[in-house]
C-alpha atoms as a PDB file:
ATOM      1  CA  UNK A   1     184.825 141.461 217.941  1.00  0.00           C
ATOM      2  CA  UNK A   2     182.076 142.305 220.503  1.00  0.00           C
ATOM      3  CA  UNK A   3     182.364 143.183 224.431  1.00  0.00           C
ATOM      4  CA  UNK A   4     180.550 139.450 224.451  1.00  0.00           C
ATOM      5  CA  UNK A   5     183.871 138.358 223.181  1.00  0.00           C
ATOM      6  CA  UNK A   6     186.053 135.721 224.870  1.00  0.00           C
ATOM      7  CA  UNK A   7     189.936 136.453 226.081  1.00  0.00           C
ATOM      8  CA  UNK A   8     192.252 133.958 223.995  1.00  0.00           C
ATOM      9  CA  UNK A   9     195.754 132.154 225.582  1.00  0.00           C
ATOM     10  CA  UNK A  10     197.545 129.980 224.834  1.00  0.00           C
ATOM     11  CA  UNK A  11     200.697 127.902 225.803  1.00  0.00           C
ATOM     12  CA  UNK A  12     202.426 125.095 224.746  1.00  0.00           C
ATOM     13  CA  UNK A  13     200.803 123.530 227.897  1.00  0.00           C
ATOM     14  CA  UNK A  14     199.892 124.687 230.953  1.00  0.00           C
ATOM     15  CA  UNK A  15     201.821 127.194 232.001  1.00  0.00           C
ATOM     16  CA  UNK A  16     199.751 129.596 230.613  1.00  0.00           C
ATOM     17  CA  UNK A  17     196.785 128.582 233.043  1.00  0.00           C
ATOM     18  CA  UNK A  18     198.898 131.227 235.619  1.00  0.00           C
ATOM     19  CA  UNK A  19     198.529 133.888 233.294  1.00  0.00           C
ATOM     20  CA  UNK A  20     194.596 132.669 232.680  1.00  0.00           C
ATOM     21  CA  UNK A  21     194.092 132.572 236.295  1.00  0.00           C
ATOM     22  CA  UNK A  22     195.301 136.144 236.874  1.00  0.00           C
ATOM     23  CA  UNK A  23     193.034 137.570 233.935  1.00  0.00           C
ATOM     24  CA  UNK A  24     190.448 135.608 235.746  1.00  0.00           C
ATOM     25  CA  UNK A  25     191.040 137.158 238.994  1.00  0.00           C
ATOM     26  CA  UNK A  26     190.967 140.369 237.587  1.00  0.00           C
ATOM     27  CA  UNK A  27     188.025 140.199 235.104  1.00  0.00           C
ATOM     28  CA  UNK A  28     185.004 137.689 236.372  1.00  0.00           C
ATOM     29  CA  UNK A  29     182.739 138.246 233.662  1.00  0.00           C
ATOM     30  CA  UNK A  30     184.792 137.665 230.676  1.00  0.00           C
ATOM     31  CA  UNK A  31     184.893 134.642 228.508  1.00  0.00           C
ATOM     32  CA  UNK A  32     188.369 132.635 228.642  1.00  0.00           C
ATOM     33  CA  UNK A  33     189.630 130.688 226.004  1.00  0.00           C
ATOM     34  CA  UNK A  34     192.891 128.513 226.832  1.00  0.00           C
ATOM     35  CA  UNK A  35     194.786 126.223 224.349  1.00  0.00           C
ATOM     36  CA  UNK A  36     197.362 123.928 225.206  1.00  0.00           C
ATOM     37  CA  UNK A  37     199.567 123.270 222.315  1.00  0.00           C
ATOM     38  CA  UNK A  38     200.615 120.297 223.980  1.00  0.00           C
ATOM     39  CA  UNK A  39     201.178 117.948 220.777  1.00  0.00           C
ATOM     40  CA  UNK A  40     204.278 120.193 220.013  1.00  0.00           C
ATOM     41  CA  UNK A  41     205.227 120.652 223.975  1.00  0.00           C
ATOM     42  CA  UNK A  42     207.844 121.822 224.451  1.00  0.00           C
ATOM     43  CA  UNK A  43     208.459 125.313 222.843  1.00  0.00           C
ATOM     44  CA  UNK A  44     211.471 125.348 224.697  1.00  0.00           C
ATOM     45  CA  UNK A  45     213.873 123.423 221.899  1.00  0.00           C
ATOM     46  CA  UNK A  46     211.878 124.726 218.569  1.00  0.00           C
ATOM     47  CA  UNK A  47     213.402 127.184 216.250  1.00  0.00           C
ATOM     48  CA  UNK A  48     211.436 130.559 215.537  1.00  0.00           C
ATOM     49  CA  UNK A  49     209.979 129.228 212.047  1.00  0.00           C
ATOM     50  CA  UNK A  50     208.133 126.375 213.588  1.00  0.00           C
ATOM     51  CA  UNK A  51     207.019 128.689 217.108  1.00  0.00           C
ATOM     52  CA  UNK A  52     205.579 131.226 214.131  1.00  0.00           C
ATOM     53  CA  UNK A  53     203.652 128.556 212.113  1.00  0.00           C
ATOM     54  CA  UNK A  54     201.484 127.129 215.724  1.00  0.00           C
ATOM     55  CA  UNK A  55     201.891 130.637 216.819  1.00  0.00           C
ATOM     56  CA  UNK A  56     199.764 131.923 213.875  1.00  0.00           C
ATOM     57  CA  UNK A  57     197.430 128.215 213.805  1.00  0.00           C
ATOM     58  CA  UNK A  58     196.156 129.189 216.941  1.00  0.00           C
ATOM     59  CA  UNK A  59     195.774 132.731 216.696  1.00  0.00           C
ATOM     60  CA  UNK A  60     193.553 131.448 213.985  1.00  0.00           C
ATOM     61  CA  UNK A  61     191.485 128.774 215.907  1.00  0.00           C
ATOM     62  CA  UNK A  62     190.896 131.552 218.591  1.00  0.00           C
ATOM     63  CA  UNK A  63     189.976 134.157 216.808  1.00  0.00           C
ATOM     64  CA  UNK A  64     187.517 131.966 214.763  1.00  0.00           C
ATOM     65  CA  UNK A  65     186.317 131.145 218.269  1.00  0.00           C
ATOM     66  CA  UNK A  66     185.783 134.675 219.198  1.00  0.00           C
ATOM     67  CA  UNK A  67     188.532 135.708 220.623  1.00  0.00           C
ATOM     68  CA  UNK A  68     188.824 139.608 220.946  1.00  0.00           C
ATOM     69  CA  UNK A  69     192.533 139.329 222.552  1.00  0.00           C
ATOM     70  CA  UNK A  70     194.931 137.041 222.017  1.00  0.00           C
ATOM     71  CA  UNK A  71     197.528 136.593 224.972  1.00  0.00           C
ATOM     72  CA  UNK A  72     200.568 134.321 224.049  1.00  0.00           C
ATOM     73  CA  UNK A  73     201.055 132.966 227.493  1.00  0.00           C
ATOM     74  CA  UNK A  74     204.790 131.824 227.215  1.00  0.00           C
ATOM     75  CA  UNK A  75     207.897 133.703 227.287  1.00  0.00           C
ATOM     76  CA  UNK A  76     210.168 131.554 224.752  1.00  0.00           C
ATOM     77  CA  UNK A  77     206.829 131.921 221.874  1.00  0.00           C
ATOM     78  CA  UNK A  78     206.829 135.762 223.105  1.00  0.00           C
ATOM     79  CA  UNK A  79     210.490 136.398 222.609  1.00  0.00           C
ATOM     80  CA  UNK A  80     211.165 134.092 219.109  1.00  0.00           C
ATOM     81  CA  UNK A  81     207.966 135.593 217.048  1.00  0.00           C
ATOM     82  CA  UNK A  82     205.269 137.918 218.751  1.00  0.00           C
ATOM     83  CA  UNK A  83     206.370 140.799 216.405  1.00  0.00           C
ATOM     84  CA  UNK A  84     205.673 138.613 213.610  1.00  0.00           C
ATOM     85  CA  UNK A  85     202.246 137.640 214.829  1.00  0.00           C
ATOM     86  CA  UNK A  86     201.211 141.285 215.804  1.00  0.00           C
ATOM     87  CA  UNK A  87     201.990 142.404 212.152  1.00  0.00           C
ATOM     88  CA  UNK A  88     199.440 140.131 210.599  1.00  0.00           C
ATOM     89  CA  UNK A  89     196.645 140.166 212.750  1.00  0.00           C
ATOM     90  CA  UNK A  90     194.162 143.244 214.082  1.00  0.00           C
ATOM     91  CA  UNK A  91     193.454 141.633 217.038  1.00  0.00           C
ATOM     92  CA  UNK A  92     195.236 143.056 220.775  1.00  0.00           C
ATOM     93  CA  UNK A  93     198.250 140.354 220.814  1.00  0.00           C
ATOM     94  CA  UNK A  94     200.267 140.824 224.010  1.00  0.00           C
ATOM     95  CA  UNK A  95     202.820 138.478 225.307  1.00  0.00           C
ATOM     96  CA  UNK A  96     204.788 137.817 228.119  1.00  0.00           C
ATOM     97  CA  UNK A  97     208.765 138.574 228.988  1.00  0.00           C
ATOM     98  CA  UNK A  98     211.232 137.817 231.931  1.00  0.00           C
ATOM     99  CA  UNK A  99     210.769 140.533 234.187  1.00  0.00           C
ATOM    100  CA  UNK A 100     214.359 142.012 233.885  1.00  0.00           C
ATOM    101  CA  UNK A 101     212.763 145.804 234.436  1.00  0.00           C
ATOM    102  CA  UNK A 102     210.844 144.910 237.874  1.00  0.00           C
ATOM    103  CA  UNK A 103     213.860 142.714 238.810  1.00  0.00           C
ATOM    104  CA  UNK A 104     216.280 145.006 238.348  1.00  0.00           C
ATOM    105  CA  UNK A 105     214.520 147.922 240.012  1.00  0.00           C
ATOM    106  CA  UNK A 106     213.583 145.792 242.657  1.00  0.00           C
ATOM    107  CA  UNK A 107     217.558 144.570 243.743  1.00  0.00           C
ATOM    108  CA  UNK A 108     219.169 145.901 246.325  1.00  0.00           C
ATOM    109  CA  UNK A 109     222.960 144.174 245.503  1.00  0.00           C
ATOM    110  CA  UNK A 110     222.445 145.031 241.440  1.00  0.00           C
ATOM    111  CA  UNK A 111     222.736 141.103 240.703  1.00  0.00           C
ATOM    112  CA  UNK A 112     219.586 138.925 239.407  1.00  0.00           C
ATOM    113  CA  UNK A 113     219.143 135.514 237.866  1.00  0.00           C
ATOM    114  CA  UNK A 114     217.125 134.551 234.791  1.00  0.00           C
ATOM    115  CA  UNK A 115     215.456 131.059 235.217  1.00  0.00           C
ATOM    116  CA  UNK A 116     214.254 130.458 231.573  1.00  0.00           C
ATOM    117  CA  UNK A 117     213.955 127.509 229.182  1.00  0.00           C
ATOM    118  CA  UNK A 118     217.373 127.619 226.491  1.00  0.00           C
ATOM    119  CA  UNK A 119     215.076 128.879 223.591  1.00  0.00           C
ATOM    120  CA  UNK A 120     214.289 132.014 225.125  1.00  0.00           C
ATOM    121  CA  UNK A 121     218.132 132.663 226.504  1.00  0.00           C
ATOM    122  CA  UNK A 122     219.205 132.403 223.138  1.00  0.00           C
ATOM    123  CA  UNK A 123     216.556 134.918 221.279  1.00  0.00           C
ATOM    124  CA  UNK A 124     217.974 138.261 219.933  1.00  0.00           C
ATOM    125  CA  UNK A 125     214.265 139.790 221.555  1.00  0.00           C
ATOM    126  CA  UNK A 126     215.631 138.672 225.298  1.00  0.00           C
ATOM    127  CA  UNK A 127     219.409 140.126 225.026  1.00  0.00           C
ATOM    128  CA  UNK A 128     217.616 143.278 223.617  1.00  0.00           C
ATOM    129  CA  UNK A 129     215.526 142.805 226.532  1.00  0.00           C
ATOM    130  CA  UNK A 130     218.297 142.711 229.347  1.00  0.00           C
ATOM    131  CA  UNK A 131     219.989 145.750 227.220  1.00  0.00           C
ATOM    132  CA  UNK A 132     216.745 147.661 227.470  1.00  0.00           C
ATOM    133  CA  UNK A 133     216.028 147.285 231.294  1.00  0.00           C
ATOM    134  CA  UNK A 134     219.341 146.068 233.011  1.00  0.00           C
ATOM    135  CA  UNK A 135     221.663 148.903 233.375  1.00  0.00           C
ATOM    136  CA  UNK A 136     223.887 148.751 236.215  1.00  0.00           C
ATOM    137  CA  UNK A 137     222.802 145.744 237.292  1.00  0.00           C
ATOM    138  CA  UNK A 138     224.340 142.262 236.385  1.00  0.00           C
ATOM    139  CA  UNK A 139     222.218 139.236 235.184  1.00  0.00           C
ATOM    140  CA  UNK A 140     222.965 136.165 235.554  1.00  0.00           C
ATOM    141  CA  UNK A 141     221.143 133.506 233.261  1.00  0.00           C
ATOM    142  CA  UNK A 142     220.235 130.218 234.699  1.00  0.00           C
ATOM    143  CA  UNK A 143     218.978 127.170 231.374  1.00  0.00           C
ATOM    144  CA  UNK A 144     216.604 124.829 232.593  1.00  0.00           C
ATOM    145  CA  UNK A 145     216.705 121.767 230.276  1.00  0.00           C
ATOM    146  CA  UNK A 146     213.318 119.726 231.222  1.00  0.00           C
ATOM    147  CA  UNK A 147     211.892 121.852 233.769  1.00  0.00           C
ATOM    148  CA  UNK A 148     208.967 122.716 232.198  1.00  0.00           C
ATOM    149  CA  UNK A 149     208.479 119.215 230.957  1.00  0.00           C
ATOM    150  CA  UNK A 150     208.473 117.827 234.131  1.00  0.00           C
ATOM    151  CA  UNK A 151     205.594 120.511 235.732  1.00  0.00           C
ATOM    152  CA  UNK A 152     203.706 119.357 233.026  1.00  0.00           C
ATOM    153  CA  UNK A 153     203.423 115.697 234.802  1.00  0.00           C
ATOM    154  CA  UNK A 154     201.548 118.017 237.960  1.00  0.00           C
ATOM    155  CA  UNK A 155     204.506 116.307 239.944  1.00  0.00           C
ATOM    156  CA  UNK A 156     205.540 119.445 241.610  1.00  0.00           C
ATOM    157  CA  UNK A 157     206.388 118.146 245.370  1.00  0.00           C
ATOM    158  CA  UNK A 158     208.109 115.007 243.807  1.00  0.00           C
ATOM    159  CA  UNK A 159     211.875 114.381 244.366  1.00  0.00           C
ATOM    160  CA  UNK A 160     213.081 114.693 240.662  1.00  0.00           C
ATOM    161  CA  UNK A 161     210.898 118.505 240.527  1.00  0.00           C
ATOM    162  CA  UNK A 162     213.026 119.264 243.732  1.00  0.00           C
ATOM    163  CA  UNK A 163     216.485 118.228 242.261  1.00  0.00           C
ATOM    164  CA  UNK A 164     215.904 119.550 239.078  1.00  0.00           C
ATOM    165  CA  UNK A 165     215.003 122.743 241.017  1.00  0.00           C
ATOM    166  CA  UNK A 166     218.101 122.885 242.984  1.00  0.00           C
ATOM    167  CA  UNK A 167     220.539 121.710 240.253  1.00  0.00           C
ATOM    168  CA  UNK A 168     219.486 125.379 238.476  1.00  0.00           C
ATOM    169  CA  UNK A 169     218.562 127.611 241.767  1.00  0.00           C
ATOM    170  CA  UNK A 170     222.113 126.399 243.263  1.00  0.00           C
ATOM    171  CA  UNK A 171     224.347 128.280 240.397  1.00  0.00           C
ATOM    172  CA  UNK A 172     222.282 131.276 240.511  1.00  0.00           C
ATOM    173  CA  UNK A 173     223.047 131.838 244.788  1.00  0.00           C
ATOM    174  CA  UNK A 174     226.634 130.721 244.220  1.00  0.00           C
ATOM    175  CA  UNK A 175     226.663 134.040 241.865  1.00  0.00           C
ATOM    176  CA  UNK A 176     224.788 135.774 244.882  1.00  0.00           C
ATOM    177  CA  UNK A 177     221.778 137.011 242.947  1.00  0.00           C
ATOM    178  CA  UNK A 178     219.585 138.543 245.487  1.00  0.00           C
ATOM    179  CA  UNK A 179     216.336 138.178 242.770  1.00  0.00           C
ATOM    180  CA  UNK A 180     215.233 135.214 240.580  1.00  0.00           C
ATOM    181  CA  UNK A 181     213.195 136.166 237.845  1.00  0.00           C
ATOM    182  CA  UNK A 182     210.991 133.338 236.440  1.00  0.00           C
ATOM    183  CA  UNK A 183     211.113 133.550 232.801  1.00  0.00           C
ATOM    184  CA  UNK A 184     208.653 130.664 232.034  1.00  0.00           C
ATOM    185  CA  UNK A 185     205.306 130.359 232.450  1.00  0.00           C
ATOM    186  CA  UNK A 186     205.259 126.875 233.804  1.00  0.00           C
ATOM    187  CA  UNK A 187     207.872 127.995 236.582  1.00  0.00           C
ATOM    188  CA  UNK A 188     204.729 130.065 238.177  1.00  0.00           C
ATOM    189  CA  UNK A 189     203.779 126.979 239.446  1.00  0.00           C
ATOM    190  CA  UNK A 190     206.223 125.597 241.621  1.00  0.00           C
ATOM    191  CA  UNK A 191     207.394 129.575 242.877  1.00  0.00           C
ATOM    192  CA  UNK A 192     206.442 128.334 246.451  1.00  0.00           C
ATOM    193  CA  UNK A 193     209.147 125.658 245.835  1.00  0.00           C
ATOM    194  CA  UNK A 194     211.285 127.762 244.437  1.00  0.00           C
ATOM    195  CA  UNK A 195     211.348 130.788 246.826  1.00  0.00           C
ATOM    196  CA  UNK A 196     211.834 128.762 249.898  1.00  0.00           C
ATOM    197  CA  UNK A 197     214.967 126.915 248.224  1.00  0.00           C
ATOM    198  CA  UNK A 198     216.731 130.129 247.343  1.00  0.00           C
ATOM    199  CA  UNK A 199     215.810 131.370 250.886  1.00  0.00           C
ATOM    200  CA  UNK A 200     214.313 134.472 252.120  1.00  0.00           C
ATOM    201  CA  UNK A 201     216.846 136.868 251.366  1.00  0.00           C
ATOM    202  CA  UNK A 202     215.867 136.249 247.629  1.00  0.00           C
ATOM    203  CA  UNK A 203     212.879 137.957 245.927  1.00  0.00           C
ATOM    204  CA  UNK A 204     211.109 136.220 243.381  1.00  0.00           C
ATOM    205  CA  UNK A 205     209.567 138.051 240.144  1.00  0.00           C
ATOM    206  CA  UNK A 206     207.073 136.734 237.599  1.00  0.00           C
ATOM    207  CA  UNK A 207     205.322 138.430 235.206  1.00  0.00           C
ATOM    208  CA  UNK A 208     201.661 136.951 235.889  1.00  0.00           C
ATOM    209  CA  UNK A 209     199.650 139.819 237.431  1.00  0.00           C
ATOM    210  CA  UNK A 210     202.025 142.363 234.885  1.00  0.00           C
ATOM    211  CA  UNK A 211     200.471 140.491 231.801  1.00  0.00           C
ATOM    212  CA  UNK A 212     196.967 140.118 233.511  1.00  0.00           C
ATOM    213  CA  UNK A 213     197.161 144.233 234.119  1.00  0.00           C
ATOM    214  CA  UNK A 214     198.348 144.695 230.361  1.00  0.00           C
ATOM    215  CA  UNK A 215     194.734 142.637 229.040  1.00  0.00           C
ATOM    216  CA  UNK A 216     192.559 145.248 231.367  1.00  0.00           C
ATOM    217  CA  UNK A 217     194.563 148.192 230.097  1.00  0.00           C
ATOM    218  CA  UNK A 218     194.177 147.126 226.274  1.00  0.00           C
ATOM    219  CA  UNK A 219     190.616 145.583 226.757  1.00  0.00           C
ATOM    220  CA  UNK A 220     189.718 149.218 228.530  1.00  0.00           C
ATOM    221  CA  UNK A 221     191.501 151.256 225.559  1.00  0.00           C
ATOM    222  CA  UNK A 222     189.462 149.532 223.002  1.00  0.00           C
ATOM    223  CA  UNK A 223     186.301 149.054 224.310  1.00  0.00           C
ATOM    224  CA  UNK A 224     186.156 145.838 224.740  1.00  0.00           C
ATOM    225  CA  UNK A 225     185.230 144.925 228.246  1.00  0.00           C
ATOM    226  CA  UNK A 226     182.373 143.102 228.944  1.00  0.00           C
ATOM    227  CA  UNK A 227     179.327 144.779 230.026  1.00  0.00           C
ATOM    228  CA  UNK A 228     177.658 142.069 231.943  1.00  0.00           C
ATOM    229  CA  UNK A 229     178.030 141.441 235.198  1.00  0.00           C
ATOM    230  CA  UNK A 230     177.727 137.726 235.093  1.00  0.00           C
ATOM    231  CA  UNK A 231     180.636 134.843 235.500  1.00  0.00           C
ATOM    232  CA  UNK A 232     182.447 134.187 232.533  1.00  0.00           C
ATOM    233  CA  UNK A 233     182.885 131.136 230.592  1.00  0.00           C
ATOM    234  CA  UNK A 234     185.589 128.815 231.103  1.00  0.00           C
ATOM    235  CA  UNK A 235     186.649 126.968 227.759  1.00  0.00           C
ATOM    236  CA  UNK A 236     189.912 124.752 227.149  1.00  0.00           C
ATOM    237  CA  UNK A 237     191.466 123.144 224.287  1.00  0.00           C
ATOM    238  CA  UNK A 238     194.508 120.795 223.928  1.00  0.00           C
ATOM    239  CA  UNK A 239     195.730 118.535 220.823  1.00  0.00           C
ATOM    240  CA  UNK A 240     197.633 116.649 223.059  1.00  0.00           C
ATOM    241  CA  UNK A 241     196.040 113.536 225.249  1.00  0.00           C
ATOM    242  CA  UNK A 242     192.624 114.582 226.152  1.00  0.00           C
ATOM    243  CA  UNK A 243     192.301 112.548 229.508  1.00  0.00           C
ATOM    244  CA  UNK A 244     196.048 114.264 230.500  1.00  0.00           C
ATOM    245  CA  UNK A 245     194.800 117.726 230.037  1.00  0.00           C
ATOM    246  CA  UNK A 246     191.448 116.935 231.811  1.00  0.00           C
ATOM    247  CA  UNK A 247     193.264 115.887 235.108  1.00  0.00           C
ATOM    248  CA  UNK A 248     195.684 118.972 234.532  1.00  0.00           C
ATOM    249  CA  UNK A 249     192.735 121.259 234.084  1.00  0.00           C
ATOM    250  CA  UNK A 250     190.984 120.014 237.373  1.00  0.00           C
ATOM    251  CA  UNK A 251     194.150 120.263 239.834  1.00  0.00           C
ATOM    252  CA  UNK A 252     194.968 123.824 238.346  1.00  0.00           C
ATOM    253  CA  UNK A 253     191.608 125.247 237.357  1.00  0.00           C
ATOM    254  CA  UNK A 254     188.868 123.039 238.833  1.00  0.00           C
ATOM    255  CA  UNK A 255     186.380 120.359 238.028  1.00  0.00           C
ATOM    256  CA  UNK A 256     183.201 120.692 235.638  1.00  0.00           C
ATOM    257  CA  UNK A 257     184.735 122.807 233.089  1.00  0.00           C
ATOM    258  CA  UNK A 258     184.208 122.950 229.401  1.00  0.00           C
ATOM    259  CA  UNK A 259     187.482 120.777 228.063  1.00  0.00           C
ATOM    260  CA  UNK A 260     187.704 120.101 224.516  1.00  0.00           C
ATOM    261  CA  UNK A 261     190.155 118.087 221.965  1.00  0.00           C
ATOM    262  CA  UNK A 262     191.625 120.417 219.451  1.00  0.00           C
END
């Protein structure tokens, strides 16, 4: 690993690309390198054994690739297997969880909702998690069954994204949450739509600028920033359908970039 080093993510699509565009935010000159595990999209429904295996392919491909941090950029890989992964590799891994602590110091009536995909609802790493962070406050867990799947089509103003949207935002207010956390990645995407359906007496709490913070700190700590003060490279993988990811990569990110099949 050298400060030239590139900044490895990776999701089972793209919502990742929030976390990537944070890190970009906050660190212009590094080197990003995105992959979109989109052949095995989504993570949501696969048991730990199987999130480990593409967990650790890709940790591979990136770090072959220069990666000097490897950011898994979705909360159901994150909460099934990251332990795993950090025990077998040297690189920085950091990963990304529901943000039970911020919600929970952030609500005023001591009642939040969890809007996450079933996989991660069900890991032992997210009720240790809400154990951890949530005391005196009650959570209320919201499964979204196809939510991610459908951001992935980019069709986030469309009527089925709004009904799917309301059909799991609707049980959450009936329980009177006063926060929503968004415990996918993909959900970053449509938090516009989401905030103004729960209203404005609801706060809404992702994890994006938390993680992008977290790759600073660790990058800092090691040594590992880079020392140029040029514009970093922009390089993205999928092993899904190449022409798919191209269009997904030029609404999200923007045109011209480097977009490779994996």
């Amino acid at each position: 690993m050298t400060n030239s080093s590139g900044i490895g993510l990776f999701d089972s699509g793209i919502g990742g690309l929030s976390i990537a565009r944070k890190v970009r935010e906050l660190l212009p000159s590094e080197n990003i390198l995105y992959v979109a595990d989109s052949l095995h999209a989504p993570y949501g429904d696969k048991a730990d054994s199987f999130l480990l295996a593409r967990m650790r392919a890709i940790t591979e491909f990136l770090v072959s690739h220069g990666a000097k941090v490897v950011v898994v950029a979705c909360n159901t890989a994150t909460t099934s297997a990251i332990a795993e992964l950090r025990s077998q590799y040297s690189v920085p891994i950091i990963g990304v969880e529901p943000g039970i602590k911020p919600a929970a110091l952030r609500s005023r009536t001591g009642v939040i909702g969890v809007l996450a995909t079933p996989r991660t609802l069900e890991t032992n790493a997210f009720f240790s998690l809400a154990e951890r962070y949530a005391s005196g406050v009650k959570i209320e867990v919201q499964s979204c069954p196809d939510l991610a799947a459908q951001i992935e089509s980019l069709s986030f103003d469309s009527d089925r994204t709004i009904a799917l949207l309301k059909r799991y935002i609707s049980p959450l207010l009936e329980k009177r949450v006063d926060t929503i956390i968004l415990g996918c990645t993909h959900y970053n995407h449509v938090s516009h739509l989401i905030a103004e359906l729960a209203g404005p007496d609801v706060a809404i709490v992702n994890t994006a600028t938390a993680v992008a913070n977290e790759v600073v700190r660790r990058l800092t700590t090691e040594g590992l920033l880079a020392v140029n003060n040029g514009v970093g490279s922009d390089d993205f993988w999928t092993n899904g359908a190449l022409d798919v990811y191209r269009n997904q990569i030029e609404q999200l990110w923007g045109q011209g970039k480097n977009i490779f099949q994996l």
